[in-house]
ModelCIF file with pLDDT and N, C-alpha, C, O atoms, coordinates in Angstrom:
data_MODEL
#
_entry.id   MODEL 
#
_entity.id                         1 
_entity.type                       polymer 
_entity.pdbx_number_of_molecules   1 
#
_entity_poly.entity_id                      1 
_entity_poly.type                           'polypeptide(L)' 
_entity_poly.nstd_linkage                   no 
_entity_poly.nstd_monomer                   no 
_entity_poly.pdbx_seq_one_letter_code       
;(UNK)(UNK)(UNK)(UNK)(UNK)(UNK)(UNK)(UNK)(UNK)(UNK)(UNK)(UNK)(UNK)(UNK)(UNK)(UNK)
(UNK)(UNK)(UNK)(UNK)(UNK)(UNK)(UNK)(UNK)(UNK)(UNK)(UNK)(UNK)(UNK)(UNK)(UNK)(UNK)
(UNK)(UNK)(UNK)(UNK)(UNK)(UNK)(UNK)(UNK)(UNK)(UNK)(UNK)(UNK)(UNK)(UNK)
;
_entity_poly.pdbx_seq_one_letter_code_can   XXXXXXXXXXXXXXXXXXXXXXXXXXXXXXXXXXXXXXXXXXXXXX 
_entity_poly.pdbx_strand_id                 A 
#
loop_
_entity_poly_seq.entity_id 
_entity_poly_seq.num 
_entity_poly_seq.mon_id 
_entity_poly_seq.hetero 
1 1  UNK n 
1 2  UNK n 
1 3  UNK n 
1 4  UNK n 
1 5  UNK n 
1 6  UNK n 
1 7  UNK n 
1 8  UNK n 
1 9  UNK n 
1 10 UNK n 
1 11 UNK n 
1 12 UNK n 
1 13 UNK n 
1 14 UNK n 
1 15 UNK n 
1 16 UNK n 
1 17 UNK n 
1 18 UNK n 
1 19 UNK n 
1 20 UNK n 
1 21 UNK n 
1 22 UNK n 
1 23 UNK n 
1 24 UNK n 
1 25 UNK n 
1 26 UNK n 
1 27 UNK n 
1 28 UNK n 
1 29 UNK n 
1 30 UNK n 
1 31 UNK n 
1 32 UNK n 
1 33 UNK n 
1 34 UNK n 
1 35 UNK n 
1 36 UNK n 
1 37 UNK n 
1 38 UNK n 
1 39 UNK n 
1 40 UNK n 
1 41 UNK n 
1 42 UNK n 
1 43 UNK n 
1 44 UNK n 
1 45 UNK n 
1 46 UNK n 
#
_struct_asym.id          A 
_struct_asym.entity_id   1 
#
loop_
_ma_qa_metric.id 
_ma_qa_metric.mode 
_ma_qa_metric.name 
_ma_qa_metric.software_group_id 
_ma_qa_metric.type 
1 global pLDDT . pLDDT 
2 local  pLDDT . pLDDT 
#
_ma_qa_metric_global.metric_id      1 
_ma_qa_metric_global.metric_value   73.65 
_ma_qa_metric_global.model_id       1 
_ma_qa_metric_global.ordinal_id     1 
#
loop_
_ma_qa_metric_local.label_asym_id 
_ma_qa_metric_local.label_comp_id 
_ma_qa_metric_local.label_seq_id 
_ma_qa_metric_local.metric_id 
_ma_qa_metric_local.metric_value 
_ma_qa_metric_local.model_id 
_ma_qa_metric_local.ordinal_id 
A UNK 1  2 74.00 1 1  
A UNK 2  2 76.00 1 2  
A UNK 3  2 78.00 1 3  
A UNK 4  2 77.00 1 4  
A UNK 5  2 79.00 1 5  
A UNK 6  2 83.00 1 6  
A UNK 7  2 83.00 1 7  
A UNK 8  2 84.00 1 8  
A UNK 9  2 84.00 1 9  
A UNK 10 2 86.00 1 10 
A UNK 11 2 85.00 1 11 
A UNK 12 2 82.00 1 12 
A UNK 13 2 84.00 1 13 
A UNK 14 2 82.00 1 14 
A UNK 15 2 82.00 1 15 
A UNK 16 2 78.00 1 16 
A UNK 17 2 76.00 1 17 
A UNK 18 2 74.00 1 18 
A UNK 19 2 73.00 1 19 
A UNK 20 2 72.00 1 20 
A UNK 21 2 70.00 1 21 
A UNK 22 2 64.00 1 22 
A UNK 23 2 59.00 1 23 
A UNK 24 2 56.00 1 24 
A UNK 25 2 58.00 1 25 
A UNK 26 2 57.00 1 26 
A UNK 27 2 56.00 1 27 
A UNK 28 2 55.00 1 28 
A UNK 29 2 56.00 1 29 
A UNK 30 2 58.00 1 30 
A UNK 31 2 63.00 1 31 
A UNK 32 2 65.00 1 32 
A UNK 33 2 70.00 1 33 
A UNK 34 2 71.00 1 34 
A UNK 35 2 76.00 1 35 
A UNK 36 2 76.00 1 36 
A UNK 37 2 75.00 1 37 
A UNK 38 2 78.00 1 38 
A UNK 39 2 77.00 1 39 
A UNK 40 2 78.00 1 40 
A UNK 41 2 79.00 1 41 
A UNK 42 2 80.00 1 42 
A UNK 43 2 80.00 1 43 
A UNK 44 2 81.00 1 44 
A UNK 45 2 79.00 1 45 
A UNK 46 2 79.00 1 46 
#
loop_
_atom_site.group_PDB 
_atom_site.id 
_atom_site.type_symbol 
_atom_site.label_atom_id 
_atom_site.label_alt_id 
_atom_site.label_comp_id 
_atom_site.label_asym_id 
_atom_site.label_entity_id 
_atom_site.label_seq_id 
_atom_site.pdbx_PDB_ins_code 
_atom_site.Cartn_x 
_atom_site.Cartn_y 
_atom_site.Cartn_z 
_atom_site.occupancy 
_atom_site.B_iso_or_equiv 
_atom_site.pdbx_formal_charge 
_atom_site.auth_seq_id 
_atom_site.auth_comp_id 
_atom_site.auth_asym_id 
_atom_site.auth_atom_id 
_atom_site.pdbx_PDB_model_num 
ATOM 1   N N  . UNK A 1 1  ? 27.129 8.028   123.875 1.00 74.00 ? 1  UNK A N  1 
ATOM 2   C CA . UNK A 1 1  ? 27.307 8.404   125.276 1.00 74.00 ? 1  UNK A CA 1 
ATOM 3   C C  . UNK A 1 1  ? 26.036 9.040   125.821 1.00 74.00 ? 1  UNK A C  1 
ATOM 4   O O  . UNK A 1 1  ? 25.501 8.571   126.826 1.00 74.00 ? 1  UNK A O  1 
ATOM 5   N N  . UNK A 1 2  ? 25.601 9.969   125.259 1.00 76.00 ? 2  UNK A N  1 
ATOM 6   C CA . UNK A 1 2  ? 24.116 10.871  125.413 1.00 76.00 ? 2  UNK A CA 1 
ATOM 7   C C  . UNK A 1 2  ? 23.302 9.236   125.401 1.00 76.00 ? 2  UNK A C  1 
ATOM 8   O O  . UNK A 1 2  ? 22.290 9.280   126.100 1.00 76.00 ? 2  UNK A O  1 
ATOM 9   N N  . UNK A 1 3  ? 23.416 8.561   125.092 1.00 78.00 ? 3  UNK A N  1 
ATOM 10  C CA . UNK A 1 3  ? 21.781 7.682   125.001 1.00 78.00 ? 3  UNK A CA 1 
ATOM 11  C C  . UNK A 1 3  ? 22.478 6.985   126.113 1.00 78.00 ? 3  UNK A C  1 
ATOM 12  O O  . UNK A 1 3  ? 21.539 6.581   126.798 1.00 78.00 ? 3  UNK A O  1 
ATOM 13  N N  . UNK A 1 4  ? 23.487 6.640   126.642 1.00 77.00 ? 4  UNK A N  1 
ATOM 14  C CA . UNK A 1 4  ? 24.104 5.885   127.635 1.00 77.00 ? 4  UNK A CA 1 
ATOM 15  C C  . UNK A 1 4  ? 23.610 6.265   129.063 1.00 77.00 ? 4  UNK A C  1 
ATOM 16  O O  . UNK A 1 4  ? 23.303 5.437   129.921 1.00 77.00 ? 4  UNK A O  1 
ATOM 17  N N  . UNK A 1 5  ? 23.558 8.021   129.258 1.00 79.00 ? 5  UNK A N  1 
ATOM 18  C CA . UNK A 1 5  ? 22.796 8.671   130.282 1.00 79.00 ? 5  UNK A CA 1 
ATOM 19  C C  . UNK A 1 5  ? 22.038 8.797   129.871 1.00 79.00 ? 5  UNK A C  1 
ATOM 20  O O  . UNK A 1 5  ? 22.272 10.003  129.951 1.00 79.00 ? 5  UNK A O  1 
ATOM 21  N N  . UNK A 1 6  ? 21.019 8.761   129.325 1.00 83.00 ? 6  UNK A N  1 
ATOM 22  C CA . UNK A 1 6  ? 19.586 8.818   129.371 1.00 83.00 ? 6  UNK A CA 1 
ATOM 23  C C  . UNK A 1 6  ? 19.113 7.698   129.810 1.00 83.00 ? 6  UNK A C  1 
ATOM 24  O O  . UNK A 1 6  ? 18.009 7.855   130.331 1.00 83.00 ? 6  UNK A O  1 
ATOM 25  N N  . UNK A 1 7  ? 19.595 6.336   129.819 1.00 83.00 ? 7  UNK A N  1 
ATOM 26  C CA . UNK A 1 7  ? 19.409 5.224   130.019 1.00 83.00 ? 7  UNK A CA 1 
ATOM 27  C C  . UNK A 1 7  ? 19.658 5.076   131.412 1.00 83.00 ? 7  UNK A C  1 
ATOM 28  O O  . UNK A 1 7  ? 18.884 4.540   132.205 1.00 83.00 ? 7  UNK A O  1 
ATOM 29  N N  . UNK A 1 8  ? 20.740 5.558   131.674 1.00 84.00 ? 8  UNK A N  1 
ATOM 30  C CA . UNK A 1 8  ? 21.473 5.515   133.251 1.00 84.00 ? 8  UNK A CA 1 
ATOM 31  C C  . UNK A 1 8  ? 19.954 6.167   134.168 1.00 84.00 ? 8  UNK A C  1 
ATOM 32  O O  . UNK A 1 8  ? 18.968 5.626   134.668 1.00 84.00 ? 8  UNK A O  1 
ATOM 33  N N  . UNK A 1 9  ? 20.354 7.336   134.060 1.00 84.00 ? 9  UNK A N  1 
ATOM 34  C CA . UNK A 1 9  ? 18.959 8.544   134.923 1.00 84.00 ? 9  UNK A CA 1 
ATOM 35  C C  . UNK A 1 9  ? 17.826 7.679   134.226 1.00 84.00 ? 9  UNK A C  1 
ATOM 36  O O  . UNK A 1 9  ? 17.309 8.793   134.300 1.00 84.00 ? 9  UNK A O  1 
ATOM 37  N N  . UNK A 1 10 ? 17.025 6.926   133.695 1.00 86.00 ? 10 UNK A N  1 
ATOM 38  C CA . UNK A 1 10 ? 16.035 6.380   133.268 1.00 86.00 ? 10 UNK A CA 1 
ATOM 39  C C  . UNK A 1 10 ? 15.880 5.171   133.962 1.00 86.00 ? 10 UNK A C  1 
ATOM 40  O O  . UNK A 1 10 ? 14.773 4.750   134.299 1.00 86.00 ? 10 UNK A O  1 
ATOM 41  N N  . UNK A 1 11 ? 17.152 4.474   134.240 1.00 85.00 ? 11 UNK A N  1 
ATOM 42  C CA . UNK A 1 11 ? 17.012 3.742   135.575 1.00 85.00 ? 11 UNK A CA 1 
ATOM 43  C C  . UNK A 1 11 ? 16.698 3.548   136.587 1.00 85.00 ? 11 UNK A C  1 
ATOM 44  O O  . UNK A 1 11 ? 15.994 2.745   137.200 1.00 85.00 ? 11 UNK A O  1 
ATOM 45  N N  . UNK A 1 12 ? 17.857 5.169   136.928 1.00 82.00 ? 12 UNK A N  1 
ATOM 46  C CA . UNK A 1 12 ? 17.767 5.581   138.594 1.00 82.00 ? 12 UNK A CA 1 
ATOM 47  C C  . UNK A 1 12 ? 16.395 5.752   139.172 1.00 82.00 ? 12 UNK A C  1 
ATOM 48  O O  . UNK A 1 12 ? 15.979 5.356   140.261 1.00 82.00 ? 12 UNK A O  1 
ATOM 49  N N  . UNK A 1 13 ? 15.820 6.366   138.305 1.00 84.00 ? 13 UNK A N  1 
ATOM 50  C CA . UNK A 1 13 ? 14.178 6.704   137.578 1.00 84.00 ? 13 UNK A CA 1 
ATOM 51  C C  . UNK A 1 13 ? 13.177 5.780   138.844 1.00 84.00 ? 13 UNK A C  1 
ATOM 52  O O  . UNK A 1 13 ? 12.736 5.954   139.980 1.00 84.00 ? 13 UNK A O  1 
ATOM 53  N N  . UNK A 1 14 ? 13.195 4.737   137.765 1.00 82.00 ? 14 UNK A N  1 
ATOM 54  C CA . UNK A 1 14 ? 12.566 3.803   137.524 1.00 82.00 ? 14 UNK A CA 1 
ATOM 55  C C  . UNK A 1 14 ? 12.374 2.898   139.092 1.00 82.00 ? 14 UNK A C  1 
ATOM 56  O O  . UNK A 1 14 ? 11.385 2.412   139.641 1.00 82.00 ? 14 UNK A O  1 
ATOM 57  N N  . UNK A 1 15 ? 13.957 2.965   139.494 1.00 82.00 ? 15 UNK A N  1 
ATOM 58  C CA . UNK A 1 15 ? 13.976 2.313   140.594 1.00 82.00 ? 15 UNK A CA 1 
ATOM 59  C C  . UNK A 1 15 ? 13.678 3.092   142.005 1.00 82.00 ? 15 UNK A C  1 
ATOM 60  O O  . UNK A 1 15 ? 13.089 2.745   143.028 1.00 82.00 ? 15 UNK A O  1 
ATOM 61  N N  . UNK A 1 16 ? 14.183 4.010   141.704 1.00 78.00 ? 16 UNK A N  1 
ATOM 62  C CA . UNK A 1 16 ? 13.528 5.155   142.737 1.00 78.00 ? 16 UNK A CA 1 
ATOM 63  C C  . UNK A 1 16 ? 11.631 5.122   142.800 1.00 78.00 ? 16 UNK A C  1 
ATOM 64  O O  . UNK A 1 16 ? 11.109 5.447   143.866 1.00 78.00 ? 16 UNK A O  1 
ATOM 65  N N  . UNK A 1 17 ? 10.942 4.812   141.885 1.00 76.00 ? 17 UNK A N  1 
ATOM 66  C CA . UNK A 1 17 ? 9.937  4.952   141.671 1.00 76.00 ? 17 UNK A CA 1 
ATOM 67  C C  . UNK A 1 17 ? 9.340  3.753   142.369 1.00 76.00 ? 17 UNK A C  1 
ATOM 68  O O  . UNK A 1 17 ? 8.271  3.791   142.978 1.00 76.00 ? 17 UNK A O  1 
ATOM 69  N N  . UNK A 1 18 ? 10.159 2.615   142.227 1.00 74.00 ? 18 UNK A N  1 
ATOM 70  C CA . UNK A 1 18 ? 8.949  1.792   142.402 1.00 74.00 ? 18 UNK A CA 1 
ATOM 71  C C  . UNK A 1 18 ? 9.955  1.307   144.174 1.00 74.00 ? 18 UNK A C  1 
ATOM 72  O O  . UNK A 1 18 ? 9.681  0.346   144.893 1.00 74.00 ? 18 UNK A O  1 
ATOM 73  N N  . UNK A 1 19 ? 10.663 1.965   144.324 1.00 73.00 ? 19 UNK A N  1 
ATOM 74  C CA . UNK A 1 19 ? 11.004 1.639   146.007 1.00 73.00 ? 19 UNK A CA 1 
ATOM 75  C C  . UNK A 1 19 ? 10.254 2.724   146.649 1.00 73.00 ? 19 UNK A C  1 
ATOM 76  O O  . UNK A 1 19 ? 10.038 2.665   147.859 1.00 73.00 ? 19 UNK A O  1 
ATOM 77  N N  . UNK A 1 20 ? 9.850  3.678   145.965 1.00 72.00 ? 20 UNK A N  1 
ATOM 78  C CA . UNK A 1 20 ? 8.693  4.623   147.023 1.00 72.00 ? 20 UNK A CA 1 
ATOM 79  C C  . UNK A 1 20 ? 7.198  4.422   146.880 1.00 72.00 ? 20 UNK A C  1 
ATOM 80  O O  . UNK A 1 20 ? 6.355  4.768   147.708 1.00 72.00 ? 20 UNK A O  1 
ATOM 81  N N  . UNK A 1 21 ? 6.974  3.806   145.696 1.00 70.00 ? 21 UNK A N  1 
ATOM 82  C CA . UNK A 1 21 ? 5.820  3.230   146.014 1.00 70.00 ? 21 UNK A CA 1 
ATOM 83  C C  . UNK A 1 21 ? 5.326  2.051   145.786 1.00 70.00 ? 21 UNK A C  1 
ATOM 84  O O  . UNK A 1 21 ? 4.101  1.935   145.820 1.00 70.00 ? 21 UNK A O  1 
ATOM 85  N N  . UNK A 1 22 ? 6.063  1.022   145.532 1.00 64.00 ? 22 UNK A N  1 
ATOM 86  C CA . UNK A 1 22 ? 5.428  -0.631  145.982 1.00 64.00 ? 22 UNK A CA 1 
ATOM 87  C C  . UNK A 1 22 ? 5.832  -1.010  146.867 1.00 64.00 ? 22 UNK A C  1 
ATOM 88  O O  . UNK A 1 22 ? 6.919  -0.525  147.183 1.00 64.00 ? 22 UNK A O  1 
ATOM 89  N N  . UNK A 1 23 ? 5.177  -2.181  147.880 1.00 59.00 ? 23 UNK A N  1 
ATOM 90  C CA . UNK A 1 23 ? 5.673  -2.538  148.943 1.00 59.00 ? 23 UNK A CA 1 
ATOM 91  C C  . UNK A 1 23 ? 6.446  -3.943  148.721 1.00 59.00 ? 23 UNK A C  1 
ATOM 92  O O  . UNK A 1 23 ? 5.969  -4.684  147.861 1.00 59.00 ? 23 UNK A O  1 
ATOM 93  N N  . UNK A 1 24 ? 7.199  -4.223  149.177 1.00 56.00 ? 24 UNK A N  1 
ATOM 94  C CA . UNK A 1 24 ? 8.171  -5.342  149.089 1.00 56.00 ? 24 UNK A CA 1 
ATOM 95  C C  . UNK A 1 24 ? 8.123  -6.017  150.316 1.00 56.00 ? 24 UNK A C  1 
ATOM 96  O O  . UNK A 1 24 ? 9.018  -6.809  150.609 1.00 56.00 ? 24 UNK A O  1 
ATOM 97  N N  . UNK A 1 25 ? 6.637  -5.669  151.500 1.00 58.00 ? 25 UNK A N  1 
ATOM 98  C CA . UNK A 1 25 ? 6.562  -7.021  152.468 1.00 58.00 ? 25 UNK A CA 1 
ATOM 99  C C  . UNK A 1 25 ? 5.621  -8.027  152.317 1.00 58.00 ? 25 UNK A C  1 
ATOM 100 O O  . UNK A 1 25 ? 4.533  -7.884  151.760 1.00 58.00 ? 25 UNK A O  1 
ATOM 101 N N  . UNK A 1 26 ? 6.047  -9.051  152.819 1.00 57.00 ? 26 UNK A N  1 
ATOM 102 C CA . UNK A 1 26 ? 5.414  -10.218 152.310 1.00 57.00 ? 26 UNK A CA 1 
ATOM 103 C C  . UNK A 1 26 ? 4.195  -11.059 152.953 1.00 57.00 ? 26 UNK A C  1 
ATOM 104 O O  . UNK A 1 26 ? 4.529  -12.086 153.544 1.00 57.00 ? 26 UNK A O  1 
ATOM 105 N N  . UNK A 1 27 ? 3.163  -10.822 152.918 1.00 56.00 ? 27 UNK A N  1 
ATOM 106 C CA . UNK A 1 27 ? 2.033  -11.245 154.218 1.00 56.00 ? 27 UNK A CA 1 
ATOM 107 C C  . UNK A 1 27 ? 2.378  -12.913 154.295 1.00 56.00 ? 27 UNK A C  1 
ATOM 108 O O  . UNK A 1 27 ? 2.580  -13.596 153.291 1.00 56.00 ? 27 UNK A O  1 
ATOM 109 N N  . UNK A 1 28 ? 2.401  -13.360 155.511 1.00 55.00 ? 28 UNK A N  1 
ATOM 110 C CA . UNK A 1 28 ? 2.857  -14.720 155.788 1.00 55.00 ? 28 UNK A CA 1 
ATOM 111 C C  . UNK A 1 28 ? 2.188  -15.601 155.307 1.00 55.00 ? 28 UNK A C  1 
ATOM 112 O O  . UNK A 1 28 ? 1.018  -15.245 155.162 1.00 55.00 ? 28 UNK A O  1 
ATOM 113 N N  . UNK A 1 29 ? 2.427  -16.769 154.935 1.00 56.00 ? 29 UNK A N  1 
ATOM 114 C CA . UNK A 1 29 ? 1.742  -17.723 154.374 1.00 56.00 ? 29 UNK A CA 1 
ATOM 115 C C  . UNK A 1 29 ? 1.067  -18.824 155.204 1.00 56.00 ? 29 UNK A C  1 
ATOM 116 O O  . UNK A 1 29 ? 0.582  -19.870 154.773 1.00 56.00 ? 29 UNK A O  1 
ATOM 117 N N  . UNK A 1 30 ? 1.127  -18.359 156.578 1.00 58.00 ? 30 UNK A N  1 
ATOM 118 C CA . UNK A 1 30 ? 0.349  -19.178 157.218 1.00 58.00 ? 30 UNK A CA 1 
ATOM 119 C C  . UNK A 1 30 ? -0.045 -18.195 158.670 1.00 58.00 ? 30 UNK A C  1 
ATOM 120 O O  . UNK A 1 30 ? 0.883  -17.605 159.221 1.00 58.00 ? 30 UNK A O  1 
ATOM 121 N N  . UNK A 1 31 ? -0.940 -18.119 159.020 1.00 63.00 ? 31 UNK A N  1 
ATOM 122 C CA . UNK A 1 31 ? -1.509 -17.093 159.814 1.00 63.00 ? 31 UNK A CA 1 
ATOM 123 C C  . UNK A 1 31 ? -1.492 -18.089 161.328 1.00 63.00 ? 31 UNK A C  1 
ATOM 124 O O  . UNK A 1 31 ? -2.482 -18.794 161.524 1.00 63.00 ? 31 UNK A O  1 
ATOM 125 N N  . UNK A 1 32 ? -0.849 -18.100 161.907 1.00 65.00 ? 32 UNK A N  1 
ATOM 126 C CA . UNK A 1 32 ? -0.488 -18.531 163.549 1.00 65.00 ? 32 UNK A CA 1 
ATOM 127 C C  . UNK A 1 32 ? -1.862 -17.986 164.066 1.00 65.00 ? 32 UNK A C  1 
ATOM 128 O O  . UNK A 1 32 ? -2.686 -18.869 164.305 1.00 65.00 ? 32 UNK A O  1 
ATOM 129 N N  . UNK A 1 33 ? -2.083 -17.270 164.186 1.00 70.00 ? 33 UNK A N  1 
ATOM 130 C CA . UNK A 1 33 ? -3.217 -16.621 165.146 1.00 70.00 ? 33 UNK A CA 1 
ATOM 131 C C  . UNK A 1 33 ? -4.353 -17.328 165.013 1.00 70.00 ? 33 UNK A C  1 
ATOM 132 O O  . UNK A 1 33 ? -5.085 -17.404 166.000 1.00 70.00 ? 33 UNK A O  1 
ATOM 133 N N  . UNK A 1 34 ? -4.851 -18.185 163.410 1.00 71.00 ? 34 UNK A N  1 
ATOM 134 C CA . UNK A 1 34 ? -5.968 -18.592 163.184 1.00 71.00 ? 34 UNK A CA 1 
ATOM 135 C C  . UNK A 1 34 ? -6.485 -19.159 164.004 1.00 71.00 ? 34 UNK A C  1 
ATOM 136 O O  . UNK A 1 34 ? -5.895 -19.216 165.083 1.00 71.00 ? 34 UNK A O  1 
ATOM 137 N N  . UNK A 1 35 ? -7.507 -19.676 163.899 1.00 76.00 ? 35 UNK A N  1 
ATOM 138 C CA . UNK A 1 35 ? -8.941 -20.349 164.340 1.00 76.00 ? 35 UNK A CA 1 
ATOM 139 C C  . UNK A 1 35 ? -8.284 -21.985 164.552 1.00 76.00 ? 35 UNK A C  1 
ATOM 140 O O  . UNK A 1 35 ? -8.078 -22.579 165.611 1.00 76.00 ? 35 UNK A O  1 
ATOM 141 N N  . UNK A 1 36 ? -8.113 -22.324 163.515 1.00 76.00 ? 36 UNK A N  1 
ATOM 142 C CA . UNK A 1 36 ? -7.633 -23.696 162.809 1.00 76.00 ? 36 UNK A CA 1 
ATOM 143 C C  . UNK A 1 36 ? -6.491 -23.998 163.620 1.00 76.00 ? 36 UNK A C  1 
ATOM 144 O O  . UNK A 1 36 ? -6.375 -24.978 164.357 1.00 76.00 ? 36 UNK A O  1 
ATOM 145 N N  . UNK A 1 37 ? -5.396 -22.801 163.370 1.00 75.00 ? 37 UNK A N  1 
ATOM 146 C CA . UNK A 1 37 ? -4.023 -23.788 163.988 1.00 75.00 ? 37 UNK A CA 1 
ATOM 147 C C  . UNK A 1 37 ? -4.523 -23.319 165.603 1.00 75.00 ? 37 UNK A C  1 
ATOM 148 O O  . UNK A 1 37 ? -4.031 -24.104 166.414 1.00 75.00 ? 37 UNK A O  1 
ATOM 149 N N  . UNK A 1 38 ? -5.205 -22.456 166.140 1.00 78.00 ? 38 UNK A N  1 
ATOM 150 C CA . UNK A 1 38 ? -5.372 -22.206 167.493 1.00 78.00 ? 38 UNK A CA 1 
ATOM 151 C C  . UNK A 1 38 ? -5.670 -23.897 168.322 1.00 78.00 ? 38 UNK A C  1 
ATOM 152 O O  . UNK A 1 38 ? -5.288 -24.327 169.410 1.00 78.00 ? 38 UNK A O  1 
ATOM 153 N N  . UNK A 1 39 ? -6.259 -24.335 167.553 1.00 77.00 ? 39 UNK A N  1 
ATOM 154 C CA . UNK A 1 39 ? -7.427 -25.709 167.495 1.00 77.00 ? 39 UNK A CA 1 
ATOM 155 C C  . UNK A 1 39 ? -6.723 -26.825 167.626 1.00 77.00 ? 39 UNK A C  1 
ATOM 156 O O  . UNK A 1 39 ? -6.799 -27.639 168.547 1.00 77.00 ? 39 UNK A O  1 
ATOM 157 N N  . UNK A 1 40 ? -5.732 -26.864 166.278 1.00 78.00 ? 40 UNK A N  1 
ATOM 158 C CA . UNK A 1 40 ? -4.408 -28.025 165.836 1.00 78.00 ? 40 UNK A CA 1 
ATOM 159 C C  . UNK A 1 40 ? -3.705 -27.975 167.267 1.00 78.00 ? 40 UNK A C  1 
ATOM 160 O O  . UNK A 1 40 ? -3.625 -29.071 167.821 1.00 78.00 ? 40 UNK A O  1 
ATOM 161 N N  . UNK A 1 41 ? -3.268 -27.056 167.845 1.00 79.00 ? 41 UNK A N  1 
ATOM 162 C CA . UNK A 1 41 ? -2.027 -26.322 168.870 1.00 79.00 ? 41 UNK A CA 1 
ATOM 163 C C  . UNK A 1 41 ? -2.420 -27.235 170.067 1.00 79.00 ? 41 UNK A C  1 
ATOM 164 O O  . UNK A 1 41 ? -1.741 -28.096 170.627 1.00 79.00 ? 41 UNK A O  1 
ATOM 165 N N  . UNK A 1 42 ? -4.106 -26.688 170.394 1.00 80.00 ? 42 UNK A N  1 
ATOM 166 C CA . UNK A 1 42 ? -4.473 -27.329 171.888 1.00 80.00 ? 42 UNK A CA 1 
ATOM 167 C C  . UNK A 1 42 ? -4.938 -29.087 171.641 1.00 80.00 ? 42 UNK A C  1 
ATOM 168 O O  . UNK A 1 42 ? -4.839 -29.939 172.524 1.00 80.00 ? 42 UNK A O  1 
ATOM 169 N N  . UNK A 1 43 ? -5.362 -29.297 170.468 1.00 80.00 ? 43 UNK A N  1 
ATOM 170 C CA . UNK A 1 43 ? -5.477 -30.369 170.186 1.00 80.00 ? 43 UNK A CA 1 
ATOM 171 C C  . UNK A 1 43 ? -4.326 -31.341 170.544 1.00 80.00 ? 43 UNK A C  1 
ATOM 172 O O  . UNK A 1 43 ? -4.610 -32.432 171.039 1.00 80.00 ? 43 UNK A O  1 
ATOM 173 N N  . UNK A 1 44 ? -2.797 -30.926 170.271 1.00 81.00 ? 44 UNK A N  1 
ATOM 174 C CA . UNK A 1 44 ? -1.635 -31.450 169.895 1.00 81.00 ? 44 UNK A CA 1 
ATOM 175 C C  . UNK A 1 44 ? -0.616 -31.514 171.852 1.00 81.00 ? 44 UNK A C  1 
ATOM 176 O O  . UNK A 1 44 ? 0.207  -32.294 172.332 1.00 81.00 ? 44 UNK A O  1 
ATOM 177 N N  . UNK A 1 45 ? -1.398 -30.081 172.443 1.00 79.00 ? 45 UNK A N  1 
ATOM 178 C CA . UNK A 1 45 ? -1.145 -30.121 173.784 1.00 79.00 ? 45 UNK A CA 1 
ATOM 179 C C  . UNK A 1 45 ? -1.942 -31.445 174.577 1.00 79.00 ? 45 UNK A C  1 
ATOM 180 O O  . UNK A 1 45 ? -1.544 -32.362 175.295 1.00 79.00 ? 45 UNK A O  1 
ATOM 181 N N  . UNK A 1 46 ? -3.134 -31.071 174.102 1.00 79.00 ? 46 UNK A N  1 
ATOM 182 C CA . UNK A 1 46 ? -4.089 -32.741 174.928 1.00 79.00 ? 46 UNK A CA 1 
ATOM 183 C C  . UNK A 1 46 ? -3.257 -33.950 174.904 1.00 79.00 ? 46 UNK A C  1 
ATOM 184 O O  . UNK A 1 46 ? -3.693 -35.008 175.358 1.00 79.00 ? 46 UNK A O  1 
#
């Protein structure tokens, strides 16, 4: 039981830890604003 909570709080731990400091957003995989698709966009309007 004792190693059962240590394991438990070693969790809580763990996850607490890395939700305050890693980030979990995702930079987009295609950047709208660029140069390129700015180009593709008016190209595709002509």
């Amino acid at each position: 039981q004792r190693a059962g909570i240590i394991f438990l709080i070693t969790t809580v731990l763990v996850i607490g830890y890395v939700q305050f400091f890693v980030s979990f957003s995702e930079e987009p995989a295609l950047d709208l604003s660029s140069e390129e698709i700015t180009g593709l966009q008016c190209d595709m309007d002509s």
